[in-house]
Protein backbone atom coordinates (compact mmCIF):
# COMPACT_ATOMS: atom_id res chain seq x y z
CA UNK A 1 8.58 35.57 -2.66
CA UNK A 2 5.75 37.72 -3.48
CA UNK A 3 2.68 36.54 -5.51
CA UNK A 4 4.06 39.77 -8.27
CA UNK A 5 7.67 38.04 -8.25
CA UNK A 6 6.25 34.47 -8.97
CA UNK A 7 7.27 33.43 -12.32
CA UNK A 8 3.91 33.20 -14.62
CA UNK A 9 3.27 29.81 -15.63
CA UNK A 10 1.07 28.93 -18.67
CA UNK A 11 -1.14 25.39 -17.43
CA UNK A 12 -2.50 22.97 -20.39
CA UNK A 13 -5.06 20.64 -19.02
CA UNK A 14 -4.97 17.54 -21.42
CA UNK A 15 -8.11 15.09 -20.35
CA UNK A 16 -11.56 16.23 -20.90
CA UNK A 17 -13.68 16.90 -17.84
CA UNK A 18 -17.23 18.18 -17.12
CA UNK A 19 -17.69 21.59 -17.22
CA UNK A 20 -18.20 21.82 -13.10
CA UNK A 21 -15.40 19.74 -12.70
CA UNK A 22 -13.07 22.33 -14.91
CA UNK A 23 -14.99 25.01 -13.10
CA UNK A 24 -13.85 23.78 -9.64
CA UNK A 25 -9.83 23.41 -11.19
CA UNK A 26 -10.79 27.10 -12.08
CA UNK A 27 -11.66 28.30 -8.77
CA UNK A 28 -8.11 26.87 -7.16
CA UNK A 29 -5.84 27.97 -9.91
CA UNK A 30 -2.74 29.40 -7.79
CA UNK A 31 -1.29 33.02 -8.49
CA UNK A 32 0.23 34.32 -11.58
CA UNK A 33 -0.94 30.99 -13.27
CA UNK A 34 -3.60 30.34 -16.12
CA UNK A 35 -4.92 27.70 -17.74
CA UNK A 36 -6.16 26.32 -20.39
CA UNK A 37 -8.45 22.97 -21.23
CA UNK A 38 -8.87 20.61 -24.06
CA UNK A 39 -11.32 19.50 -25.06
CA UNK A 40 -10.51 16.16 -26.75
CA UNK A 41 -8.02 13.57 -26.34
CA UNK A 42 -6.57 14.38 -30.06
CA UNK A 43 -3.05 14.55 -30.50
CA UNK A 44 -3.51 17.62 -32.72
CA UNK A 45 -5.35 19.50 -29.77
CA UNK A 46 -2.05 18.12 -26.99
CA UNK A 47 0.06 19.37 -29.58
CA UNK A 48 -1.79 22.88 -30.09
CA UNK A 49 -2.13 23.31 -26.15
CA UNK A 50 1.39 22.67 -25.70
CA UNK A 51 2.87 25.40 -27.83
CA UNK A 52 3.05 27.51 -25.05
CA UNK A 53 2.42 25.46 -22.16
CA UNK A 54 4.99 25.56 -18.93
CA UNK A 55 3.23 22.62 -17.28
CA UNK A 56 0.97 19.62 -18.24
CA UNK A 57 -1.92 18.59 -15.98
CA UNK A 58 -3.19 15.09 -17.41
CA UNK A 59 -5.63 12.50 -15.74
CA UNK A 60 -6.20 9.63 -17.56
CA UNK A 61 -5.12 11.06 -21.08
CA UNK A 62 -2.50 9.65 -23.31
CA UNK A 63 -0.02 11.73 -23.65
CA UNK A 64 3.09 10.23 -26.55
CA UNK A 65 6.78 10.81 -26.59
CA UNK A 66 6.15 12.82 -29.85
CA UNK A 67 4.27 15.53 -28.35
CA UNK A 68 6.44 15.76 -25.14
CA UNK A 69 9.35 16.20 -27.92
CA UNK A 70 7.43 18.89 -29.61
CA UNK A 71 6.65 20.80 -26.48
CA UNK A 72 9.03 23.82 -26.45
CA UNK A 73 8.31 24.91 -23.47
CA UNK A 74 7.35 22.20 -21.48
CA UNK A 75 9.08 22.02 -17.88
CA UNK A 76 5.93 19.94 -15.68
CA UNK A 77 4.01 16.91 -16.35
CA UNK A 78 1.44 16.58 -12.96
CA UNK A 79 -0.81 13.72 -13.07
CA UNK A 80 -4.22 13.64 -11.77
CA UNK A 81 -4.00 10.37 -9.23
CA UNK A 82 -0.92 7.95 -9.16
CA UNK A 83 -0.89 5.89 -12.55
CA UNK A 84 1.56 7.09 -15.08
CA UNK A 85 1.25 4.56 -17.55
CA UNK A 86 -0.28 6.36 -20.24
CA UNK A 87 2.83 9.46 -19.99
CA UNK A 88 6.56 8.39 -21.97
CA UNK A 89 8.21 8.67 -19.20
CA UNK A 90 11.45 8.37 -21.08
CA UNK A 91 10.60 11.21 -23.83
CA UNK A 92 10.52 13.09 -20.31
CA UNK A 93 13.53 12.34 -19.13
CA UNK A 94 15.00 12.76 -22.44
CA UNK A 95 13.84 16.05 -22.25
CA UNK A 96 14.46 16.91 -18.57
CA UNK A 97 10.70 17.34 -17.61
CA UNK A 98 9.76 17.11 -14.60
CA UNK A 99 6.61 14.01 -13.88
CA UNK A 100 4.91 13.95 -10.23
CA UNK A 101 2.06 12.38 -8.71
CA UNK A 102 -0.63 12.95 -6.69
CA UNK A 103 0.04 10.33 -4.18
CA UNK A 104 -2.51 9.41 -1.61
CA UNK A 105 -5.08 12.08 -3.22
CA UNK A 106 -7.59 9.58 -4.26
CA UNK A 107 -6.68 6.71 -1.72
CA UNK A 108 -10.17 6.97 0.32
CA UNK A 109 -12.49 7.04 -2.66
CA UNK A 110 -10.58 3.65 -4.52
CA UNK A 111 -10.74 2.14 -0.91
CA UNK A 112 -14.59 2.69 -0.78
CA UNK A 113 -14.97 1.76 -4.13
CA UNK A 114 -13.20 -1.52 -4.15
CA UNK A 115 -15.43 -2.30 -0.75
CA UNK A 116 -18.62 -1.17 -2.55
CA UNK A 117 -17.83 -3.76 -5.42
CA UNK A 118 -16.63 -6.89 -3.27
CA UNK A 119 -20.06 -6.13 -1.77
CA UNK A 120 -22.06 -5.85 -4.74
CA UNK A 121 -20.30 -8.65 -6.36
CA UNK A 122 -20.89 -10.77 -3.22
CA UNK A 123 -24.57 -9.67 -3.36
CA UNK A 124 -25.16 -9.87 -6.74
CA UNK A 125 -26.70 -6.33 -6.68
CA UNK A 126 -27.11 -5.57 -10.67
CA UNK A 127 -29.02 -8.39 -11.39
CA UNK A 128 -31.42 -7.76 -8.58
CA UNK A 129 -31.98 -4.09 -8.98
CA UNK A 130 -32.10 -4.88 -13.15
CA UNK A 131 -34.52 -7.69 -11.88
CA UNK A 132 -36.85 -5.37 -10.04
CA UNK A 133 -37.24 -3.07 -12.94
CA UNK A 134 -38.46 -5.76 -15.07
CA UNK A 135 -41.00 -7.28 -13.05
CA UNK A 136 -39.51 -9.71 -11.23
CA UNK A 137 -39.38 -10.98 -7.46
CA UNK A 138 -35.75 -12.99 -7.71
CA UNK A 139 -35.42 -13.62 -3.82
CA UNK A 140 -35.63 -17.13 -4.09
CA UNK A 141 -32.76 -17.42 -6.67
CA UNK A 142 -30.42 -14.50 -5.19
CA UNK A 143 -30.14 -16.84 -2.20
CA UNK A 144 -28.60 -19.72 -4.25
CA UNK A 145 -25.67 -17.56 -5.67
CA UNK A 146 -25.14 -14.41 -2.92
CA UNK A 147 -22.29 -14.85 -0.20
CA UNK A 148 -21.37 -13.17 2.69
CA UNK A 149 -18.12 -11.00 3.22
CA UNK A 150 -18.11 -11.84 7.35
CA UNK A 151 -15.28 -15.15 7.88
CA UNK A 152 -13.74 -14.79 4.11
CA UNK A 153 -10.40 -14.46 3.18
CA UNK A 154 -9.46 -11.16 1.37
CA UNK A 155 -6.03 -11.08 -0.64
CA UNK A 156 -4.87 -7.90 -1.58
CA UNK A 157 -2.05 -8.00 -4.61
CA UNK A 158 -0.46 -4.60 -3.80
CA UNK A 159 0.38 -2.84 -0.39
CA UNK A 160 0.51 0.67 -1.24
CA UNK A 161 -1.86 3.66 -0.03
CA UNK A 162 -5.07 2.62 -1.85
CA UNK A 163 -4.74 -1.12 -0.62
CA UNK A 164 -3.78 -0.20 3.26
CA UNK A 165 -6.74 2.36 2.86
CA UNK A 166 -8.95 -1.31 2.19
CA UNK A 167 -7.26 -2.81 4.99
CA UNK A 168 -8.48 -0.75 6.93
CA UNK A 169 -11.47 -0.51 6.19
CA UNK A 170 -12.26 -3.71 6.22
CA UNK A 171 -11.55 -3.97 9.86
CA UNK A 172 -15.35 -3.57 10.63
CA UNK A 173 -16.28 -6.89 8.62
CA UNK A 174 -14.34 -9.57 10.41
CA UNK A 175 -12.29 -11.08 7.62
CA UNK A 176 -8.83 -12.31 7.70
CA UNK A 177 -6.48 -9.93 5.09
CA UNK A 178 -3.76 -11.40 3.49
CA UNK A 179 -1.35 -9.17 0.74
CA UNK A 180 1.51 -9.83 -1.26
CA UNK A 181 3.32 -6.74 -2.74
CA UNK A 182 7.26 -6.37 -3.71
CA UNK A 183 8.56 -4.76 -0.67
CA UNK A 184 7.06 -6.32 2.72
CA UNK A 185 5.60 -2.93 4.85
CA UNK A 186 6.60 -3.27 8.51
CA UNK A 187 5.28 -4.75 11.16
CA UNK A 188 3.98 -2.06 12.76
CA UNK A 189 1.86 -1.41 9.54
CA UNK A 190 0.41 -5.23 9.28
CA UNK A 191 0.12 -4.88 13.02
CA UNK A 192 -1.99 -1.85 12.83
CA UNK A 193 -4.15 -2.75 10.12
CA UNK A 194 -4.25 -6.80 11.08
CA UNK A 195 -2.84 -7.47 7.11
CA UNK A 196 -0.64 -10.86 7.07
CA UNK A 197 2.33 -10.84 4.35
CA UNK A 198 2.20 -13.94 2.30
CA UNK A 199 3.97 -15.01 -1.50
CA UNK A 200 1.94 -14.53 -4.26
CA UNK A 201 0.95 -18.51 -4.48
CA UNK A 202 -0.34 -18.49 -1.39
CA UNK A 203 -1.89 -15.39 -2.02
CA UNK A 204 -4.02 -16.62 -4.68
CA UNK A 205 -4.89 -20.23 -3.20
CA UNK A 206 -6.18 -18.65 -0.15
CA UNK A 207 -8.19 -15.39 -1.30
CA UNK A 208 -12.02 -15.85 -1.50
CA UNK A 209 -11.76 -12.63 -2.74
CA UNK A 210 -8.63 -11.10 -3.94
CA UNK A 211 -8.39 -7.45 -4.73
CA UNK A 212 -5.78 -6.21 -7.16
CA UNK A 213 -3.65 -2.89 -6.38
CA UNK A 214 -0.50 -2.52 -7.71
CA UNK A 215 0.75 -0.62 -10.78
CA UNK A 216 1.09 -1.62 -14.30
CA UNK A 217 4.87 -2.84 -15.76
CA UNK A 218 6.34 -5.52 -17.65
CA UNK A 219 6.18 -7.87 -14.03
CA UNK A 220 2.31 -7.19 -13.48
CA UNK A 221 1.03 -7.41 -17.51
CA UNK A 222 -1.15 -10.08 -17.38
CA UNK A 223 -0.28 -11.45 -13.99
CA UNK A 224 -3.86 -12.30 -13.72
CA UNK A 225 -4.01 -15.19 -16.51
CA UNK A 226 -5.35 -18.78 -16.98
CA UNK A 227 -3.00 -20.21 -14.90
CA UNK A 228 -3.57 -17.78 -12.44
CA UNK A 229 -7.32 -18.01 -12.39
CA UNK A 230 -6.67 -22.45 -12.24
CA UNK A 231 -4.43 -21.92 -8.95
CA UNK A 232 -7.55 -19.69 -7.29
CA UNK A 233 -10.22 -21.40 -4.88
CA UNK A 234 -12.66 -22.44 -7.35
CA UNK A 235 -15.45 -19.74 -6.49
CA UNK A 236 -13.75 -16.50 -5.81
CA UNK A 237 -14.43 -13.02 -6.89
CA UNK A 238 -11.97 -10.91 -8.50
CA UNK A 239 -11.98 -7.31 -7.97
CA UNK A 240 -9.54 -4.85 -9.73
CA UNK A 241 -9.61 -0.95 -9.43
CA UNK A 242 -5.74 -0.93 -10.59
CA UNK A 243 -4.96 -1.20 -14.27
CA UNK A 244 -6.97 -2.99 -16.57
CA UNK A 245 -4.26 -5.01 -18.23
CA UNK A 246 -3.31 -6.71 -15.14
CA UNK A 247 -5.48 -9.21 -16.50
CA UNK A 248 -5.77 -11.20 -19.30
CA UNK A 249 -9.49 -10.30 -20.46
CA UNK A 250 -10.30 -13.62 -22.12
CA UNK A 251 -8.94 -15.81 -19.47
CA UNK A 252 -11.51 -13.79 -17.21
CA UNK A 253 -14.07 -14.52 -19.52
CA UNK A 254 -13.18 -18.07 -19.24
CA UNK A 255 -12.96 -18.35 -15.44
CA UNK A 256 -16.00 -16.99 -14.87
CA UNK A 257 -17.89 -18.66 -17.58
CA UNK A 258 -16.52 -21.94 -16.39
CA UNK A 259 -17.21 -21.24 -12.84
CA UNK A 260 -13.83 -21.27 -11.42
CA UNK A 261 -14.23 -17.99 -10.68
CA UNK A 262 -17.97 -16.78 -9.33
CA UNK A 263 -17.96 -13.09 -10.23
CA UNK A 264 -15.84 -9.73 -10.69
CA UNK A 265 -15.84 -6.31 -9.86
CA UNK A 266 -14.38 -4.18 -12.59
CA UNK A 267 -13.39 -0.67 -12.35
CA UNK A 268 -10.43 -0.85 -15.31
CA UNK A 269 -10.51 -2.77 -18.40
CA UNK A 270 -7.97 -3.60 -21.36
CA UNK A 271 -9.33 -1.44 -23.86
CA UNK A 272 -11.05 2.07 -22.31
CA UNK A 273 -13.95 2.51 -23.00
CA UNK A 274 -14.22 -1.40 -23.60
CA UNK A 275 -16.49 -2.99 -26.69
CA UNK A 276 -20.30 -2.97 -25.60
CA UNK A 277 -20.02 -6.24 -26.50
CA UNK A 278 -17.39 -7.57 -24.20
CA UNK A 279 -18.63 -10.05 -22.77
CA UNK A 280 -17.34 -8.88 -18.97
CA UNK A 281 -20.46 -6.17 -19.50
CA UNK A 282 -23.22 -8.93 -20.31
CA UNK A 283 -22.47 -11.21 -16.95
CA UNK A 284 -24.90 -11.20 -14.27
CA UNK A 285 -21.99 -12.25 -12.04
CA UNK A 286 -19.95 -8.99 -12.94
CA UNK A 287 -20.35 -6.21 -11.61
CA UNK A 288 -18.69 -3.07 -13.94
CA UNK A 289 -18.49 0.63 -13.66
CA UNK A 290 -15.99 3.28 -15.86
CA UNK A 291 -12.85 3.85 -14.26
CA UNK A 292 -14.54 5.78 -11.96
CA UNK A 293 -13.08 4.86 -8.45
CA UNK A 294 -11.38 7.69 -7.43
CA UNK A 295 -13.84 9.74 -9.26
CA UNK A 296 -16.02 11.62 -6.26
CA UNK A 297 -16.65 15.22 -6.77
CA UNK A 298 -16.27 16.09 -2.80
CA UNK A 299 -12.58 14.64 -3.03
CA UNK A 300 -11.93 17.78 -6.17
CA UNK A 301 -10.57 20.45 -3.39
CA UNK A 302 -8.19 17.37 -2.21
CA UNK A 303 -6.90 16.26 -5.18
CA UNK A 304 -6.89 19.40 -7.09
CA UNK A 305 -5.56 21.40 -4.19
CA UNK A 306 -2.88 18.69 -3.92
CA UNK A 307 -1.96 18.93 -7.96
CA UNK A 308 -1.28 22.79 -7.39
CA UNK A 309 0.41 22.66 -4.43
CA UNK A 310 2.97 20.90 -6.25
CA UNK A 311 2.86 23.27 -9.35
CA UNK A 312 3.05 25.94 -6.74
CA UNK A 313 6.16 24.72 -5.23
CA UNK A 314 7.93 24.22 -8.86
CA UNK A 315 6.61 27.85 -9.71
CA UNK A 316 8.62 28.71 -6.73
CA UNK A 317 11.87 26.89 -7.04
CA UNK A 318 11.10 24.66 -4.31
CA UNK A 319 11.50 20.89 -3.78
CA UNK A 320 8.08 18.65 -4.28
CA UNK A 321 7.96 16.18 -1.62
CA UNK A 322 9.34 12.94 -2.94
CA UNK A 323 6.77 10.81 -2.71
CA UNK A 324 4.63 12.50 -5.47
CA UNK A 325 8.11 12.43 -8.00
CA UNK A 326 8.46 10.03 -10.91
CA UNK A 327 10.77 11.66 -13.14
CA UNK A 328 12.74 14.41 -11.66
CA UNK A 329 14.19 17.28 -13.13
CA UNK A 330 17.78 18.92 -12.96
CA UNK A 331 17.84 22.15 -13.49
């Protein structure tokens, strides 16, 4: 099919981005496409950009059954990453619209992410850099509350792409991995990256730290609780770069407050953006940053290149690999 016999498809970009972030989508728009991008989160602005739009591209936007509804010529929904929380799936199914993924696009950035923040919560690396700018020479105290990640125990909750990614990498730092997910991988995959299956209360007993990767749903809402936190090693560090409301905020709050947990890494929250004055922002012992793990501007060819190449195929009638499907379509 030639680029002149590719049906023209009419692109509505939903989440707000920097203007050299929409200039680099720009640059790798595919043929016979165009685009357009909002420029808030409104509902009246989804609704106004959708009036003529063939295909959705959404990051970490909601977008509402009611506007999917209203979309008349809505046939694509891509999302920017993996999580699809925030899209009504089932106002796209209603509707016979097609949702995929961009799985494995962001995978290496989360994975260095997550590392950089067990390390930083191990280290205790706000409080000394926040230390420094205020006068002060805290070398003395750092040592009574820093820890080492060499001989710990690392728990990953969640097997997927991001979480073998962290495996992996933290092959170099001679700790012993331990995950619990749904579906055991195979052994060829623990073998490789030296991960040992185990149920989720051993998962949490053991973990000095334990990393959180799995999706949001009705099983993993607030699997990280009170109880939860009471069944951990007293000590640990919590990091999550999944979904915010995998935890129960206050319980956090509580753990670490109460020293039953000794810090947290926090790339997701409840609420986005959270209160300035939760409390999680106001711990030395937490470590915070914006839901911004898979956010690297030298990973925008990957990711973006990997959003059209699925638009692409649908332009041409062709099947998107199945990995990267959530809802499919029948047409």
């Amino acid at each position: 099919m030639t680029t002149d016999q590719l049906k023209h498809l009419h692109i509505a970009f939903l989440t707000p981005m920097a203007q050299v972030t929409l200039e680099a989508v720009s640059k790798l728009l595919p043929a016979n496409c165009t685009i357009a991008f909002a420029q808030t989160s409104s509902k009246a602005e989804q609704s106004k950009l959708l009036a003529d739009a063939d295909v959705v591209m959404i990051a970490g936007t909601f977008i509402e059954g009611d506007v999917i509804r209203q979309a008349p010529r809505l046939k694509m929904i891509q999302k920017w990453g993996i999580g699809v929380d925030k899209i009504d799936l089932a106002a796209a199914k209603e509707r016979n619209i097609l949702v995929s993924i961009t799985s494995g696009a962001t995978s290496v950035p989360v994975s260095e992410h997550t590392l950089m923040l067990m390390l930083a919560v191990s280290r205790r690396l706000p409080l000394a850099h926040r230390s420094l700018g205020q006068g002060g020479w805290i070398a003395t105290e750092l040592r009574t509350v820093c820890s080492k990640l060499d001989g710990k125990t690392v728990g990953l909750f969640g097997f997927g792409g991001i979480a073998q990614h962290v495996a992996k990498r933290l092959k170099g730092f001679d700790v012993e991995v331990i995950y619990h997910t749904r579906n055991r991988v195979a052994p060829e995959i623990e073998d490789r990256l030296q991960a040992r299956y185990v149920d989720f209360e051993t998962l949490i007993a053991q973990s000095d730290i334990l990393s959180l990767h799995a999706p949001l749903s009705e099983q993993t809402f607030h699997r990280f609780n009170a109880d939860t936190f009471a069944k951990m090693k007293r000590g640990a560090i919590l990091i999550n770069t999944a979904r915010g409301e995998l935890i129960d905020e206050p319980a956090l709050i509580q753990a670490l407050q109460q020293g039953q947990l000794s810090g947290a890494g926090l790339d997701t929250f409840e609420a986005e953006p959270p209160s300035a004055d939760n409390p999680l922002l106001h711990m030395d012992q937490v470590v915070a940053t914006p839901h911004s793990a898979g956010g690297v501007y030298d990973n925008l060819p990957n990711l973006v290149g990997h959003m059209f190449r699925n638009i692409e195929l649908f332009q041409r009638g062709l099947p998107i690999p199945e990995i990267d499907i959530v809802v499919p379509s029948h047409a």
